[in-house]
C-alpha atoms as a PDB file:
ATOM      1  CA  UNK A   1      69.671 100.296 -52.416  1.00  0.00           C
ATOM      2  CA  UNK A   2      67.959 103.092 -51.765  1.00  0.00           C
ATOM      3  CA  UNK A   3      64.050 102.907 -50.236  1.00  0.00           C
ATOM      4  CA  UNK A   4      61.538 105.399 -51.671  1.00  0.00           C
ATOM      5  CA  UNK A   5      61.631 107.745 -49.476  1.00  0.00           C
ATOM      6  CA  UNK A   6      65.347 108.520 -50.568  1.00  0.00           C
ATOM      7  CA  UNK A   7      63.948 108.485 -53.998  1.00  0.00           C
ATOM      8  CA  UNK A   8      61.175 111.003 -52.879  1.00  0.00           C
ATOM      9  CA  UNK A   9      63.495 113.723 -52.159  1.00  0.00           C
ATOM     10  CA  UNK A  10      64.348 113.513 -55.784  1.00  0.00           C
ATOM     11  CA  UNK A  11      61.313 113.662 -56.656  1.00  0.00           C
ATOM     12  CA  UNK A  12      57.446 113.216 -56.225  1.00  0.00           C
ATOM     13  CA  UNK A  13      56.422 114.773 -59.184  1.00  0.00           C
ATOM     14  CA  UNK A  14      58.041 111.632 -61.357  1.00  0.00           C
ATOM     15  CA  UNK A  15      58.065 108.302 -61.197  1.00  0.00           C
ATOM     16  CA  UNK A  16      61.646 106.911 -60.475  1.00  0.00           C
ATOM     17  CA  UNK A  17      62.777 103.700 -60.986  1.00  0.00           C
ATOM     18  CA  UNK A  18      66.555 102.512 -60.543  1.00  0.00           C
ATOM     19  CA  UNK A  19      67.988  99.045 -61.918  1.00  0.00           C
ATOM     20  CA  UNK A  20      70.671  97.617 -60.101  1.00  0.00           C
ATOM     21  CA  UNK A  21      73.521  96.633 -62.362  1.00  0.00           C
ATOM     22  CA  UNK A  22      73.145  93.131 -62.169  1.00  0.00           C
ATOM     23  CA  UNK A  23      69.200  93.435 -63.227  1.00  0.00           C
ATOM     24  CA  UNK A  24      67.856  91.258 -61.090  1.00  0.00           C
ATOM     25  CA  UNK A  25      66.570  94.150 -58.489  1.00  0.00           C
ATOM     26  CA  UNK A  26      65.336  98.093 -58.409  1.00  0.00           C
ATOM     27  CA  UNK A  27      64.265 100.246 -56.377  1.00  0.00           C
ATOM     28  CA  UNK A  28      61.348 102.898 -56.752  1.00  0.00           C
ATOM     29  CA  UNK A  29      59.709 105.918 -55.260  1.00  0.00           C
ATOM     30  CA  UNK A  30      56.484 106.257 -54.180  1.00  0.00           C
ATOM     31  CA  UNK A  31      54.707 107.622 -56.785  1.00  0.00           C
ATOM     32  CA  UNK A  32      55.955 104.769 -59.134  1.00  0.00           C
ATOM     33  CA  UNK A  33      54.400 102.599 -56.454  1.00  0.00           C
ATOM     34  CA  UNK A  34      51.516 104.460 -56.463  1.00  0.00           C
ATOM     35  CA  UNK A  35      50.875 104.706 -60.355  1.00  0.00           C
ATOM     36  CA  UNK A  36      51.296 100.973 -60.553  1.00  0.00           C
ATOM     37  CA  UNK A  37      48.727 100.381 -58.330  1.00  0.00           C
ATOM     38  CA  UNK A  38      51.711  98.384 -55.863  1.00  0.00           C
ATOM     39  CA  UNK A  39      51.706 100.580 -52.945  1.00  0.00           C
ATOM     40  CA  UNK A  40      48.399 100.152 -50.680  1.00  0.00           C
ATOM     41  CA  UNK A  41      47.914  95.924 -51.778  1.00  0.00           C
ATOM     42  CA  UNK A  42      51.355  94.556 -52.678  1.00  0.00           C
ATOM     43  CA  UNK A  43      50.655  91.165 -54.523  1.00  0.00           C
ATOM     44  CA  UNK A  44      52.583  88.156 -54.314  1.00  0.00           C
ATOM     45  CA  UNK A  45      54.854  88.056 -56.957  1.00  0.00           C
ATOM     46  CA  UNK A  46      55.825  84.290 -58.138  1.00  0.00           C
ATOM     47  CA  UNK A  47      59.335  84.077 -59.052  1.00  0.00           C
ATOM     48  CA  UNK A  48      59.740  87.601 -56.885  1.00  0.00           C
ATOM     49  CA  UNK A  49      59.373  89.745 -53.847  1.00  0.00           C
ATOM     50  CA  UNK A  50      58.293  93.260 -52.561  1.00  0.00           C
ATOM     51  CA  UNK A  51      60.540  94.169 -49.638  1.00  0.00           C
ATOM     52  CA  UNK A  52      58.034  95.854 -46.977  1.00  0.00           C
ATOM     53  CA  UNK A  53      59.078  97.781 -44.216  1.00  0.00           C
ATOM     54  CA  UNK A  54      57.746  97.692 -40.775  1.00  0.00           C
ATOM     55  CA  UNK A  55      54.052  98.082 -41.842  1.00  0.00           C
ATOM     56  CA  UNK A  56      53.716  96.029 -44.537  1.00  0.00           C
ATOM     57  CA  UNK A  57      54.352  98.726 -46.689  1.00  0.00           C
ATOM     58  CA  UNK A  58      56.352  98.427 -49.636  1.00  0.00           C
ATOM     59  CA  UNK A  59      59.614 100.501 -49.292  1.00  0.00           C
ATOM     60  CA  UNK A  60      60.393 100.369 -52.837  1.00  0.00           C
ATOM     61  CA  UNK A  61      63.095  97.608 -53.377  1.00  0.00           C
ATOM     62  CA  UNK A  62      61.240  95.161 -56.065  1.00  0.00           C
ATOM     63  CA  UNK A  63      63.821  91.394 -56.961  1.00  0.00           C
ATOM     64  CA  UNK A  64      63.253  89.443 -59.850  1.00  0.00           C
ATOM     65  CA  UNK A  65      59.915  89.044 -61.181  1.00  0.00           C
ATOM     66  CA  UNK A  66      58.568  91.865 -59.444  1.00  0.00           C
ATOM     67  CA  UNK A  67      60.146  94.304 -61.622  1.00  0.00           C
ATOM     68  CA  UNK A  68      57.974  93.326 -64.121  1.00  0.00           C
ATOM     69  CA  UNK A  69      55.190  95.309 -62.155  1.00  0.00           C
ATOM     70  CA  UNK A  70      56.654  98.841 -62.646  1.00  0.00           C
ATOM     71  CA  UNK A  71      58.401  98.055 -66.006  1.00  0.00           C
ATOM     72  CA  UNK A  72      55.185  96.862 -67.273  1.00  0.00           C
ATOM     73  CA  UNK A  73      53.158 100.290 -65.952  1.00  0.00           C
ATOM     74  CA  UNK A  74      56.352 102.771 -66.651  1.00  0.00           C
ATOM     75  CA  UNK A  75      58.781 101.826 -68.919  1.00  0.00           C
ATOM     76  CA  UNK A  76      56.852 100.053 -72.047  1.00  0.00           C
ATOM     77  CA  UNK A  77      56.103 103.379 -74.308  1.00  0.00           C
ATOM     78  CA  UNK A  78      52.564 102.756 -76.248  1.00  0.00           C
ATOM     79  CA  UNK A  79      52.188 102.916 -79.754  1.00  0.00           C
ATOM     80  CA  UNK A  80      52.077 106.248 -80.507  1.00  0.00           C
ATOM     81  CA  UNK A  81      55.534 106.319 -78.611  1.00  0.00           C
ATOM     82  CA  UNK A  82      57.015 104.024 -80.519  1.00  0.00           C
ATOM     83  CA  UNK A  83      55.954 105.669 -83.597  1.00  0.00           C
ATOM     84  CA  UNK A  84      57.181 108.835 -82.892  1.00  0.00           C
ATOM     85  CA  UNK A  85      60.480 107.399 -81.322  1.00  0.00           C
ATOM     86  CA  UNK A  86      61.018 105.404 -84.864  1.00  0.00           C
ATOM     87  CA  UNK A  87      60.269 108.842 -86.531  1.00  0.00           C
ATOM     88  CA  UNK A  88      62.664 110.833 -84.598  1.00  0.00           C
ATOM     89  CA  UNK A  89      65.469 107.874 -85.014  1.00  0.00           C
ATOM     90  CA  UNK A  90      64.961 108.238 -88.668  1.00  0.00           C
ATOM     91  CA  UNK A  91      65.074 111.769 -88.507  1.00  0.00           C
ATOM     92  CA  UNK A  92      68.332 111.325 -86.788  1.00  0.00           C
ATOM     93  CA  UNK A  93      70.223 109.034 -88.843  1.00  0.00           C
ATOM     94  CA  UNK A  94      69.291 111.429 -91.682  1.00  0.00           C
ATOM     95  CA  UNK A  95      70.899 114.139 -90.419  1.00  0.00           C
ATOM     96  CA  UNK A  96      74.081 112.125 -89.710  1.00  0.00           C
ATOM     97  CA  UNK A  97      74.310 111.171 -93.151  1.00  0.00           C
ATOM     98  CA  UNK A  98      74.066 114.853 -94.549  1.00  0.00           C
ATOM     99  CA  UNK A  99      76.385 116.214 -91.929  1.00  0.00           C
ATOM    100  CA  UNK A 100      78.997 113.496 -93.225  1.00  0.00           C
ATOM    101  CA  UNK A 101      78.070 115.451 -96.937  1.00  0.00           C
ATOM    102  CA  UNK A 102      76.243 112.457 -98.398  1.00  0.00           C
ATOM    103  CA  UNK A 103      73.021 113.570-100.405  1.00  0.00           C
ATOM    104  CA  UNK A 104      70.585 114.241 -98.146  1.00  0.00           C
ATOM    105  CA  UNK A 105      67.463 112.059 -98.274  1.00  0.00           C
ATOM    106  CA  UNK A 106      63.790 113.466 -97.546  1.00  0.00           C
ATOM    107  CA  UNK A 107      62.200 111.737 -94.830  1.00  0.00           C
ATOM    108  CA  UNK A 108      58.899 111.198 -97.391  1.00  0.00           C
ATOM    109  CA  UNK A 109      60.193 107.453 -98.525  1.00  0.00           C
ATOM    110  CA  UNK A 110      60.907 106.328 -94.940  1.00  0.00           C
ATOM    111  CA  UNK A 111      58.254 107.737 -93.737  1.00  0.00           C
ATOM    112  CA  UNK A 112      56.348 105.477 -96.267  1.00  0.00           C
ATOM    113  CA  UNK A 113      57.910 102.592 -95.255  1.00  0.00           C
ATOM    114  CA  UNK A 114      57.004 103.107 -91.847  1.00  0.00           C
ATOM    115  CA  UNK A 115      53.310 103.338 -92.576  1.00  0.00           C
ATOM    116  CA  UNK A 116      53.457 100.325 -94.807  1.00  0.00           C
ATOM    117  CA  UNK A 117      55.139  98.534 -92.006  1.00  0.00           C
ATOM    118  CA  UNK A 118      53.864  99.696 -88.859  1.00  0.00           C
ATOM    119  CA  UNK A 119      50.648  97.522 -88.427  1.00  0.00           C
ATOM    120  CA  UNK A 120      52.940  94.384 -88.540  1.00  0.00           C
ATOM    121  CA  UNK A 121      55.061  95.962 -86.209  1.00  0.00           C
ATOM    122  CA  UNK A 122      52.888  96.633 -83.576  1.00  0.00           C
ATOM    123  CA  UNK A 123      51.189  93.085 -84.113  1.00  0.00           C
ATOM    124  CA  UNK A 124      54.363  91.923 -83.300  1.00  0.00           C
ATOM    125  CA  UNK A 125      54.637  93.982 -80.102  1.00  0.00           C
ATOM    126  CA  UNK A 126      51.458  93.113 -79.039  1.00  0.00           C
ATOM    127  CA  UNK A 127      51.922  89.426 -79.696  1.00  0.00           C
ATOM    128  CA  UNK A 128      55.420  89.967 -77.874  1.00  0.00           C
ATOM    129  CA  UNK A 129      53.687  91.230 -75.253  1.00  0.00           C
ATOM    130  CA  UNK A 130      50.503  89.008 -75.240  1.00  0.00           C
ATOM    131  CA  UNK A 131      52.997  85.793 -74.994  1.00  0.00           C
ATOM    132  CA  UNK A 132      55.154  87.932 -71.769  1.00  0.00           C
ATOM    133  CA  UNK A 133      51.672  88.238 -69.978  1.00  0.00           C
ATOM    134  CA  UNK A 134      50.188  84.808 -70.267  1.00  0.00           C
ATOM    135  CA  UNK A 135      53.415  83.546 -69.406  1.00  0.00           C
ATOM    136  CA  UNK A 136      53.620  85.355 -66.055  1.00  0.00           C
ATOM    137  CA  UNK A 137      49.723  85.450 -65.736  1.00  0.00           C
ATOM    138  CA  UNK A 138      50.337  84.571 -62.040  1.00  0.00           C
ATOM    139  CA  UNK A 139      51.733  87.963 -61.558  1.00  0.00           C
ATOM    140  CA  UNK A 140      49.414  89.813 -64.344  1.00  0.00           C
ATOM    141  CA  UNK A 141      46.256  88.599 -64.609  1.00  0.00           C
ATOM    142  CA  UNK A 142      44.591  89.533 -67.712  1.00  0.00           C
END
């Protein structure tokens, strides 16, 4: 796996996180280290481990639970994300369909639908979410 300062020749102007096939480890740069607040105080992760280099500094390999630190800070989009990536997967399929010469649809009803729906949606999200932080609160206290 590659440590972050590999990564950081890619680049330090994005966060970069890489998951190992299997899932059960990845490997950051430094700014993703530094956005989620891992790089100067590493915590103990239950269920997980930082690997640190010589000076207790974490050179950006994260197993198991510790994942959960960056995916948490980088890769969950917030709402207005996942509204506009529901939006733009709508808009999407739409096109399919008329490009396979069915009659075309406006996006007006969907995006109807979408508004009558979306509150439940993201209560489910953030229940989702609520349940996958108090069941780890050891490793992200609320």
């Amino acid at each position: 796996m590659p440590t972050r300062h590999n990564l950081d020749r890619i680049s330090q102007k994005h966060p970069i996180v890489l998951t190992r096939t299997c899932g059960h480890i990845c490997a950051v740069n430094t700014l993703a280290l530094e956005i989620c607040g891992v790089l100067k105080n590493p915590p103990a992760v239950e269920g997980g481990s930082i690997d640190l280099d010589e000076n207790c500094i974490p050179n950006s390999i994260l197993i198991e639970n510790a994942m959960e630190l960056v995916y948490r800070c980088l890769l969950l989009p917030g709402k207005e994300k996942i509204k506009e990536m529901l939006l733009k997967a709508t808009e999407d399929c739409l096109s399919c369909v008329a490009l396979l010469q069915f009659k075309p649809m406006t996006l007006e009803p969907l995006k109807a639908i979408l508004k009558t729906y979306w509150t439940p949606i993201l209560n489910w999200i953030e229940k989702i979410n609520s349940r996958s932080k108090s069941a780890c609160s050891s490793c992200f206290p609320v």
